[in-house]
N, C-alpha and C. Protein backbone atom coordinates (compact mmCIF):
# COMPACT_ATOMS: atom_id res chain seq x y z
N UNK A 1 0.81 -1.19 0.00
CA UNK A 1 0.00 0.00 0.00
C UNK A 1 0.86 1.27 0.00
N UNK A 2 1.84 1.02 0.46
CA UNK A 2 2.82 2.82 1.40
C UNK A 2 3.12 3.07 -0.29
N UNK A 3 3.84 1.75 -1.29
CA UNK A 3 4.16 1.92 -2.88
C UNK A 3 3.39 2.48 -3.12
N UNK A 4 1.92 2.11 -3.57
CA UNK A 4 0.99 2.54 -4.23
C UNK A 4 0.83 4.44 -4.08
N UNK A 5 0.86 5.03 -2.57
CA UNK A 5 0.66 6.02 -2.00
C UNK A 5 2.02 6.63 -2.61
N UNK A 6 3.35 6.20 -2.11
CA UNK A 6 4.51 7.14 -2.82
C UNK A 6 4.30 7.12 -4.85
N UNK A 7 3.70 6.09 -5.36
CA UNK A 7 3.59 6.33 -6.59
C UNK A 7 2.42 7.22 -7.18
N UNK A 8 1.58 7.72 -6.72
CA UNK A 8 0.96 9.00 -6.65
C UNK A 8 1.40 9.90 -6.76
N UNK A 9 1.90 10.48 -5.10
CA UNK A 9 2.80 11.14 -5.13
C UNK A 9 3.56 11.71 -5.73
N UNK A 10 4.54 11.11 -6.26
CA UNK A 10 5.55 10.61 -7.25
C UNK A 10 4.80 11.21 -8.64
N UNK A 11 3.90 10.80 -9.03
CA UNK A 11 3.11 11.26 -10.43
C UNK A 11 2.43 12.68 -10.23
N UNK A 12 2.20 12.89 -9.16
CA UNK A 12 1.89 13.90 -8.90
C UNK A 12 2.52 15.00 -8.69
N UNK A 13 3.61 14.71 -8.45
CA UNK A 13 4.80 15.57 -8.74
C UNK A 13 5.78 16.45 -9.78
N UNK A 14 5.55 15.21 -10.75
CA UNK A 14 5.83 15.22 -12.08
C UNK A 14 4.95 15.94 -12.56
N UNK A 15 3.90 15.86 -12.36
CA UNK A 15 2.54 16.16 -13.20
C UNK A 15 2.90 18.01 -13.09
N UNK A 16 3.14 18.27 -11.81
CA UNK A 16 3.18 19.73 -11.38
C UNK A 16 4.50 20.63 -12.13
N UNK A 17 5.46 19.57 -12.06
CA UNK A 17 6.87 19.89 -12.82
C UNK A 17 6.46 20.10 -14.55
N UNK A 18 5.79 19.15 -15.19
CA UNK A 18 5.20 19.57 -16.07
C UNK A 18 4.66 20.81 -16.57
N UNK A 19 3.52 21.07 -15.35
CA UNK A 19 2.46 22.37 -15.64
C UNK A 19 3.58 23.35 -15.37
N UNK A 20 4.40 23.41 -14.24
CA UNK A 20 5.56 24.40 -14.48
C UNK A 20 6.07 24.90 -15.50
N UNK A 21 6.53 23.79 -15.96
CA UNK A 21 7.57 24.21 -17.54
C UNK A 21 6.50 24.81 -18.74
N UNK A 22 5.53 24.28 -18.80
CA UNK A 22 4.49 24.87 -19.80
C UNK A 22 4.28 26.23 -19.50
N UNK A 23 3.96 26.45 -18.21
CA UNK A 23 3.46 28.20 -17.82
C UNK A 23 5.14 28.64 -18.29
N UNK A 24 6.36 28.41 -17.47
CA UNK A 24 7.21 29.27 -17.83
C UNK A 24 7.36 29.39 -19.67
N UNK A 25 7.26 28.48 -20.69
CA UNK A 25 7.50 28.37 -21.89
C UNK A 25 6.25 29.54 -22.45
N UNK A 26 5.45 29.37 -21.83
CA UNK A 26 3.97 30.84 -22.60
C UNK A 26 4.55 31.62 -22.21
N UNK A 27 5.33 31.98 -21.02
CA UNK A 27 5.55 33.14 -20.00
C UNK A 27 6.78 33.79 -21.37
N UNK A 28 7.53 32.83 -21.41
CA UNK A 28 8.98 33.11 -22.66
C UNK A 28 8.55 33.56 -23.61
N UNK A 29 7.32 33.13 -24.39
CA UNK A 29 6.78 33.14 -25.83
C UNK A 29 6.09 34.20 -25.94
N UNK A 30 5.52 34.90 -24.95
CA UNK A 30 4.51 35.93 -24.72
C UNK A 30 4.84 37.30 -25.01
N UNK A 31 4.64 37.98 -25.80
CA UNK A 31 4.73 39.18 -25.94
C UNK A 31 4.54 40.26 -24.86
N UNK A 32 5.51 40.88 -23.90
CA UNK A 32 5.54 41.29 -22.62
C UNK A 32 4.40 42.53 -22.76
N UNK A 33 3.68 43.00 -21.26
CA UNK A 33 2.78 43.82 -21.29
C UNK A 33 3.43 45.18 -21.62
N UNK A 34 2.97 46.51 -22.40
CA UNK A 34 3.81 47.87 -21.98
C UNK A 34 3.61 48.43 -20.51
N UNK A 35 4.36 49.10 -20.15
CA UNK A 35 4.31 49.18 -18.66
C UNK A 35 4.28 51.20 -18.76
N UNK A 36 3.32 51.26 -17.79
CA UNK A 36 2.83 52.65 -17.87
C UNK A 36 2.48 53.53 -19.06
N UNK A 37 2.33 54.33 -19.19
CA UNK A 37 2.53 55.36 -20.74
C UNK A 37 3.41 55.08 -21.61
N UNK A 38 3.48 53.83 -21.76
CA UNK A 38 4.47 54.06 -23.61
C UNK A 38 4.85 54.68 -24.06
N UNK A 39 4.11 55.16 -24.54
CA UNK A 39 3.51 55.74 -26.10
C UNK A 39 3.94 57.29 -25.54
N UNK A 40 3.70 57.95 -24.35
CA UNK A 40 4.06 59.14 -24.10
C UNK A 40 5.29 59.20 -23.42
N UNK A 41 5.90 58.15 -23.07
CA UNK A 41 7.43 58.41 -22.61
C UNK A 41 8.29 58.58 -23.76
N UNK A 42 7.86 57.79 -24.90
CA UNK A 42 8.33 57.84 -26.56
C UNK A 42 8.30 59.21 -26.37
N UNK A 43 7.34 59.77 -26.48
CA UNK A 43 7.10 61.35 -26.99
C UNK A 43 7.83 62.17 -26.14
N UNK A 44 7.78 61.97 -24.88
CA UNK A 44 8.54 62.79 -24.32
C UNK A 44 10.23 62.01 -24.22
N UNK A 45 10.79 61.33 -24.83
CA UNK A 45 12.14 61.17 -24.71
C UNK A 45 12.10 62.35 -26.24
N UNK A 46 11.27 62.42 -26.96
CA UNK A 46 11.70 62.90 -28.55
C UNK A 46 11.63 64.40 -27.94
N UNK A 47 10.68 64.94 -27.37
CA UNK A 47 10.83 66.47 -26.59
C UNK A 47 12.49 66.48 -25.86
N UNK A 48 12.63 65.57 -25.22
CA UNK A 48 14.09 66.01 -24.62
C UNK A 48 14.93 65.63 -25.70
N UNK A 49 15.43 64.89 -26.53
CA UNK A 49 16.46 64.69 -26.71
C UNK A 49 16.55 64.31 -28.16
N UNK A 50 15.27 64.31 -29.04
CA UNK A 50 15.25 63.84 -30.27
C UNK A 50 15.34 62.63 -30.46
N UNK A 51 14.62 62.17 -31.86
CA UNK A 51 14.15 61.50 -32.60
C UNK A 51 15.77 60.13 -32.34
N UNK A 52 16.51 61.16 -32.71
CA UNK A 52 17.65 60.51 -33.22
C UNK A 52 18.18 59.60 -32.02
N UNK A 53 18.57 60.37 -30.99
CA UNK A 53 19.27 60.03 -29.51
C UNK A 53 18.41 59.23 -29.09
N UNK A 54 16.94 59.54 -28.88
CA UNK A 54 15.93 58.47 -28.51
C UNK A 54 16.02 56.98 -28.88
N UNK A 55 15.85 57.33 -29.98
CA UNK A 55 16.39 55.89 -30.70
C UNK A 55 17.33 54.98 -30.62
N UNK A 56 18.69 55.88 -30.46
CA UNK A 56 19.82 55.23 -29.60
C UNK A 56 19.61 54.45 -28.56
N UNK A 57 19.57 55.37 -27.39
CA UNK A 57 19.03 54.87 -25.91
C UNK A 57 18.26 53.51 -25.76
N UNK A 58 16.87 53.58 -26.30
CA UNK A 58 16.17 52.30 -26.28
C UNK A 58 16.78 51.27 -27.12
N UNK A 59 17.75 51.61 -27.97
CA UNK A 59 18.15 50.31 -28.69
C UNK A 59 19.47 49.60 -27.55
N UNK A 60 19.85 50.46 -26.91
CA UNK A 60 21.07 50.31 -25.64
C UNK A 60 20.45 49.47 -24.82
N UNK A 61 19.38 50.34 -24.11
CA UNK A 61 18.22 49.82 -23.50
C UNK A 61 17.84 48.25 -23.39
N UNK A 62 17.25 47.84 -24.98
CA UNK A 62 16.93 46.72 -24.88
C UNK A 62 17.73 45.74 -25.02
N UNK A 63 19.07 45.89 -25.86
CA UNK A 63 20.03 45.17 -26.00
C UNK A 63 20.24 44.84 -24.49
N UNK A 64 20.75 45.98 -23.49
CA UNK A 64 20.73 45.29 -21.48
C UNK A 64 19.73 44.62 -21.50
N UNK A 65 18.83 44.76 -21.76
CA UNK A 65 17.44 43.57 -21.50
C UNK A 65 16.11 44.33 -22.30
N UNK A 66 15.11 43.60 -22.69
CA UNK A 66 14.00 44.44 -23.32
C UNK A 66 13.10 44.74 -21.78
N UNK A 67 13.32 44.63 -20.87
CA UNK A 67 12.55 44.82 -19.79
C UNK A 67 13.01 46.16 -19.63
N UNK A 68 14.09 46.41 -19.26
CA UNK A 68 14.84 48.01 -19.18
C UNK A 68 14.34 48.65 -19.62
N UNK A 69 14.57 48.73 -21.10
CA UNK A 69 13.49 49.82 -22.10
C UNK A 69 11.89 50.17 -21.77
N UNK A 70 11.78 48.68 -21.54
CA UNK A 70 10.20 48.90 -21.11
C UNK A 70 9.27 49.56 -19.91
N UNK A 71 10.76 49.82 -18.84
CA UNK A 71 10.29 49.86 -17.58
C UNK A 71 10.91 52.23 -18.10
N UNK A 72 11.72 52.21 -18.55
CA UNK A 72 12.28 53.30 -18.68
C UNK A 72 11.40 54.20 -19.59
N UNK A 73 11.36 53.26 -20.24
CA UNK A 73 10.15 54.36 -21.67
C UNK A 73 8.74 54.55 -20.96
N UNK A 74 8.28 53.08 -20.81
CA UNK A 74 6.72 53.65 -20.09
C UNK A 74 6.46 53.90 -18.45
N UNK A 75 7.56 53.94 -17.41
CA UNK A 75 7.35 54.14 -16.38
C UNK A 75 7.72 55.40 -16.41
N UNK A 76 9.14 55.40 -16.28
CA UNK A 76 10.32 56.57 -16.16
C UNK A 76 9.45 57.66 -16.59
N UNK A 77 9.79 57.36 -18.00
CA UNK A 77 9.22 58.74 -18.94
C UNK A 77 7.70 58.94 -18.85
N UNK A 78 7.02 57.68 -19.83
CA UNK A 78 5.64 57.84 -19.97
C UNK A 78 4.90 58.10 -18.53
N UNK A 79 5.13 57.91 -17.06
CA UNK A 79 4.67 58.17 -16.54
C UNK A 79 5.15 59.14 -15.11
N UNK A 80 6.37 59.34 -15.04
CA UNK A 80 7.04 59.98 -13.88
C UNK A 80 7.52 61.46 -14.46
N UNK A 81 8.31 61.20 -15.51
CA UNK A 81 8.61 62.47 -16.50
C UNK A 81 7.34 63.10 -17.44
N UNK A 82 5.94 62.62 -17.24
CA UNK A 82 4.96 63.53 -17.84
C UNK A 82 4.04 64.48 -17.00
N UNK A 83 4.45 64.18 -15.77
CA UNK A 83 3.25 64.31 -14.61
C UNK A 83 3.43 65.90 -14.70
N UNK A 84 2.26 66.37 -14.64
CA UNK A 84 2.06 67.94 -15.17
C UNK A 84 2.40 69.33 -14.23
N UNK A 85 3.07 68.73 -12.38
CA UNK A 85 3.26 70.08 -11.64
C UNK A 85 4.95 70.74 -11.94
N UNK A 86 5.96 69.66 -12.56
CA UNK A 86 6.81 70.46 -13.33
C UNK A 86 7.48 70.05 -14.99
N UNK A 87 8.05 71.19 -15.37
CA UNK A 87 8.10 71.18 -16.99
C UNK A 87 9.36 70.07 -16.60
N UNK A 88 9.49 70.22 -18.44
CA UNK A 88 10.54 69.10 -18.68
C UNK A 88 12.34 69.57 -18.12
N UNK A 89 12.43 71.26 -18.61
CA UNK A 89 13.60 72.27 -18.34
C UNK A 89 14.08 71.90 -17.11
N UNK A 90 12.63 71.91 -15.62
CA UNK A 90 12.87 71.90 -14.33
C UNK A 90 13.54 70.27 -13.73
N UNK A 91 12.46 69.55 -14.73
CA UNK A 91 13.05 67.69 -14.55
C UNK A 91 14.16 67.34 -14.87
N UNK A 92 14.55 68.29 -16.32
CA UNK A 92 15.94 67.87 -16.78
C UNK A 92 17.16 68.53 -16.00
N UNK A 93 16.98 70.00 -15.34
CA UNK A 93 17.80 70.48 -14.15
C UNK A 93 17.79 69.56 -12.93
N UNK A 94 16.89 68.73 -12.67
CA UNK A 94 16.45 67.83 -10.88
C UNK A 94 17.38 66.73 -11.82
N UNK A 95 17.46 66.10 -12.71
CA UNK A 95 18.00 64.98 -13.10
C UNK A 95 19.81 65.17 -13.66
N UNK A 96 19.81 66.36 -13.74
CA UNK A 96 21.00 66.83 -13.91
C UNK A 96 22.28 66.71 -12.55
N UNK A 97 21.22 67.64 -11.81
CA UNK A 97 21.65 67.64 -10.74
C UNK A 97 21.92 66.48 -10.25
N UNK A 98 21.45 65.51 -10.03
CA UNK A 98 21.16 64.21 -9.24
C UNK A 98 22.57 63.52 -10.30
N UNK A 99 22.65 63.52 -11.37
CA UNK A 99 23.71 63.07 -12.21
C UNK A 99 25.41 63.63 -11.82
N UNK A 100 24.87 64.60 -11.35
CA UNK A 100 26.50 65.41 -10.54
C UNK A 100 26.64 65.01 -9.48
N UNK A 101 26.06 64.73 -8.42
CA UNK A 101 26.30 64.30 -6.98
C UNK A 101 26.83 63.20 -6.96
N UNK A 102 26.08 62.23 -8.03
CA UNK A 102 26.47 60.93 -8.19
C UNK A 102 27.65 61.01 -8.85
N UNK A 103 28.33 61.70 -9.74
CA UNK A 103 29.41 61.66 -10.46
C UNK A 103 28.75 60.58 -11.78
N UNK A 104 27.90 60.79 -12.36
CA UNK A 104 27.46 59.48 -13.61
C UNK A 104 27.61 60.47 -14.80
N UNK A 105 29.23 60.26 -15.39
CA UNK A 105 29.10 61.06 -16.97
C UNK A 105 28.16 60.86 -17.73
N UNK A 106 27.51 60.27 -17.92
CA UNK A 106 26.52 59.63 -19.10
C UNK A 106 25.13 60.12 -18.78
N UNK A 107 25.54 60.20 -17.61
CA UNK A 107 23.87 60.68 -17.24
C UNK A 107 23.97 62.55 -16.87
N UNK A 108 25.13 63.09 -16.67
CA UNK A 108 25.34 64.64 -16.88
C UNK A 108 25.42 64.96 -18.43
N UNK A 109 25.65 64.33 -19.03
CA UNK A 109 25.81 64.81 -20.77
C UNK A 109 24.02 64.30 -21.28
N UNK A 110 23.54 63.24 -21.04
CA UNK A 110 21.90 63.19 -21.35
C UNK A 110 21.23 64.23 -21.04
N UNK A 111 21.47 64.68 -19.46
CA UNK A 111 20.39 65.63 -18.98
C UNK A 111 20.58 66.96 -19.18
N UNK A 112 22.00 67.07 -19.48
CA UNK A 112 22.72 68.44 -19.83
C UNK A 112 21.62 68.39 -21.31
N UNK A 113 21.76 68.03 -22.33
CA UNK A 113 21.30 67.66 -23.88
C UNK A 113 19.76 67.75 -23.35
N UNK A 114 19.19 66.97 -22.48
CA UNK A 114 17.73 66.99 -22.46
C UNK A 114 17.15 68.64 -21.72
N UNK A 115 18.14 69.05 -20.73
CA UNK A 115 17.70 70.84 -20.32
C UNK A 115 18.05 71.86 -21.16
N UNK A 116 19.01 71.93 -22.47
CA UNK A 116 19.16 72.43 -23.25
C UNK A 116 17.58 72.55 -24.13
N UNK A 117 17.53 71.01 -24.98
CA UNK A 117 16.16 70.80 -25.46
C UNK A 117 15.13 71.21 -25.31
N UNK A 118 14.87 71.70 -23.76
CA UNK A 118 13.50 71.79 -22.56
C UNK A 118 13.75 73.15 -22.62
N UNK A 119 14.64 73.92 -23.41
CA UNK A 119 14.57 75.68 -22.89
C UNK A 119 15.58 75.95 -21.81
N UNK A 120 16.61 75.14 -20.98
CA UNK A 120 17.47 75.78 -20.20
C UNK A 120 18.20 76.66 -21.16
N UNK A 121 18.58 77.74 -20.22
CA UNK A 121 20.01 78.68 -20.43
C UNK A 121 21.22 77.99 -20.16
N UNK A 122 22.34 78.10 -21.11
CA UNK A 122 23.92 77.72 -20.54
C UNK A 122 23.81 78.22 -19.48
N UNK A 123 23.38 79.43 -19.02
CA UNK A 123 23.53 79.87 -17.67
C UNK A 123 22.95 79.28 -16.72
N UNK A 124 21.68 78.77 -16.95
CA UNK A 124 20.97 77.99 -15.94
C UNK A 124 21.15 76.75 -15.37
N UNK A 125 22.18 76.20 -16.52
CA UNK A 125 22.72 75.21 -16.13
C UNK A 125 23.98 75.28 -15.47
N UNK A 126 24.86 75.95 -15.71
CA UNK A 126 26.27 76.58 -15.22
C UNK A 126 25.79 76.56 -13.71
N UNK A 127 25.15 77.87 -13.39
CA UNK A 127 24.84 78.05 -11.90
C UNK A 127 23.97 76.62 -11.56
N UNK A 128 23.42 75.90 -11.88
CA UNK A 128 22.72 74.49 -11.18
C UNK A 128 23.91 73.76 -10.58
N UNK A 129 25.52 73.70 -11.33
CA UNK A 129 26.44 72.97 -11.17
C UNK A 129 26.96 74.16 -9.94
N UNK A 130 27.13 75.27 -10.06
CA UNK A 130 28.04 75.88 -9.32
C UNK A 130 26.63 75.76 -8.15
N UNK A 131 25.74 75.92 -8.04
CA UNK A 131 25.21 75.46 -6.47
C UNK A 131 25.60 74.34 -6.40
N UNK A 132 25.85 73.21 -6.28
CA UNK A 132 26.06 71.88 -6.27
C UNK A 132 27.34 71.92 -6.03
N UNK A 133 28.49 72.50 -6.13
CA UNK A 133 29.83 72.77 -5.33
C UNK A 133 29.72 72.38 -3.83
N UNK A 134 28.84 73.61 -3.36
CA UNK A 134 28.79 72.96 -2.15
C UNK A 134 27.85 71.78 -1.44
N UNK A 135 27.34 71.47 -2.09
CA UNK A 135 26.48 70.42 -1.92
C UNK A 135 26.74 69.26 -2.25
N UNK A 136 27.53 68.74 -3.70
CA UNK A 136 27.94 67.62 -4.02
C UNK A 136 29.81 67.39 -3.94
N UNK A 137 30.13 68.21 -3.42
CA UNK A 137 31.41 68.72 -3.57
C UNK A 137 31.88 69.45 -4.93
N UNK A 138 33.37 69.95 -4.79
CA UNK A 138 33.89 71.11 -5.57
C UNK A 138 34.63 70.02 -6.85
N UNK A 139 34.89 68.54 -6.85
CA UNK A 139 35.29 67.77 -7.32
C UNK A 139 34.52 67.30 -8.20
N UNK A 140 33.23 67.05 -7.79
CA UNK A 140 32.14 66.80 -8.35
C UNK A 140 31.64 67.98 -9.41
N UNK A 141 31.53 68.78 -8.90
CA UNK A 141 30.84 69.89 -9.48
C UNK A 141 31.95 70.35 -10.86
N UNK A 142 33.58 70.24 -10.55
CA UNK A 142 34.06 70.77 -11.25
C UNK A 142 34.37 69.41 -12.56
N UNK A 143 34.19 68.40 -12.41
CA UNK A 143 34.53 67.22 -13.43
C UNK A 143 33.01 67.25 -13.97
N UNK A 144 31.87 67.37 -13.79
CA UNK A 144 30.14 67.79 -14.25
C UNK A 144 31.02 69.14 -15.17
N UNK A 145 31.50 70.27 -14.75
CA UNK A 145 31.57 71.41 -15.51
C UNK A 145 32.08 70.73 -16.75
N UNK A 146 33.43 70.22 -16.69
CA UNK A 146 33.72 69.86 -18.00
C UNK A 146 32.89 69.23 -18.97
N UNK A 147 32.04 68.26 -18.49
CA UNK A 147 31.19 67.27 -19.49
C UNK A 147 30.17 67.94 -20.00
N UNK A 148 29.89 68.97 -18.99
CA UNK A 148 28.69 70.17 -19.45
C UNK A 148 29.15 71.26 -20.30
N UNK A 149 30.28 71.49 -19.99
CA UNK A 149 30.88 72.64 -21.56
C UNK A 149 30.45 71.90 -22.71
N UNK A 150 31.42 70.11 -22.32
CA UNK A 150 31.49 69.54 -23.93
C UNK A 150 30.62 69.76 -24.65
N UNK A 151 29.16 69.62 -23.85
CA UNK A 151 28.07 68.74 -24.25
C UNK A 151 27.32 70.51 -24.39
N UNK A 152 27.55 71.50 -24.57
CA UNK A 152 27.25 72.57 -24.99
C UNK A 152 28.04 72.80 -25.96
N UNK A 153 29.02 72.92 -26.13
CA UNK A 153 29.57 73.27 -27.84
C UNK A 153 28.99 72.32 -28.59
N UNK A 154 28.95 71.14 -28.19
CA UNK A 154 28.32 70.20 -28.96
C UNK A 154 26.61 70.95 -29.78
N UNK A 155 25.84 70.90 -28.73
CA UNK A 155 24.52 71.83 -28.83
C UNK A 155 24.77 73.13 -29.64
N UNK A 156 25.22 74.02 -29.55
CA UNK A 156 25.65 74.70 -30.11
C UNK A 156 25.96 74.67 -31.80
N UNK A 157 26.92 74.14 -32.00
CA UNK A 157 27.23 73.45 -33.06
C UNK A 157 25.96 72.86 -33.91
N UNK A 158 25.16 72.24 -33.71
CA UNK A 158 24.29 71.98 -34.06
C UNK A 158 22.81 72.84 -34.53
N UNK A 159 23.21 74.02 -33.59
CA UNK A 159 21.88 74.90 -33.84
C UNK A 159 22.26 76.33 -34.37
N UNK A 160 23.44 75.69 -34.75
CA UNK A 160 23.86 77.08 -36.03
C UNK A 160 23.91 77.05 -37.20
């Protein structure tokens, strides 16, 4: 009898290991949900930074994983970067900033490019870094200055 009972068991086990692998294999095959605003984080990466750069990014994006892109385009953007009590100029200065404290080149030359886009002044950005001297340090603030000149002649250059 105890056989009979462990061979149940036993099949019943299997049986579950089965239904496992099937759900994970739909789960693989499935075309993932979009996550928050899509469609308007698209639009608003093309407000900050253009058509062109946009395009870049999410192809970076998904190459790290297609989840990244997905969580960045329709959370990030489509839904955190659209919310209507500040503009894009003020988000791309708060994200700027936050990119200097941290010391993240890649992310001071994006947001530098995306507050340009949004209507900042060279000046407005200059003084965002020179408050941040004392706040993120003078090390910080002064290695951000350089990447933020670059990434203004760059701009520049372009809109002449």
């Amino acid at each position: 009898m105890p056989e009979a009972s462990e061979e149940k068991s036993k099949n019943k086990k299997e049986k579950e290991k089965e239904k496992n692998k099937d759900k994970a294999k739909d789960k693989d095959t499935k075309k993932p949900e979009p996550i928050g605003d899509y469609q308007q984080g698209i639009e608003t990466m093309y407000k900050l930074w253009g058509p062109e750069m946009t395009e870049q990014m999410r192809a970076v994006w998904r190459q790290a994983h297609p989840d990244v892109e997905r969580y960045i385009t329709g959370f990030a953007l489509g839904e955190v970067w659209s919310r209507p009590n500040l503009d894009l100029k003020t988000r791309s200065l708060v994200c700027l900033s936050a990119a200097v404290a941290l010391e993240r080149e890649g992310q001071i030359r994006l947001h530098t490019n995306g507050a340009l886009n949004s209507g900042a002044t060279e000046t407005e950005i200059y003084e965002a870094i020179i408050q941040l001297m004392i706040y993120a340090s003078f090390a910080a603030a002064w290695q951000a200055m350089v990447y933020v000149t670059q990434e203004i002649q760059k701009h520049r250059s372009k809109t002449v």
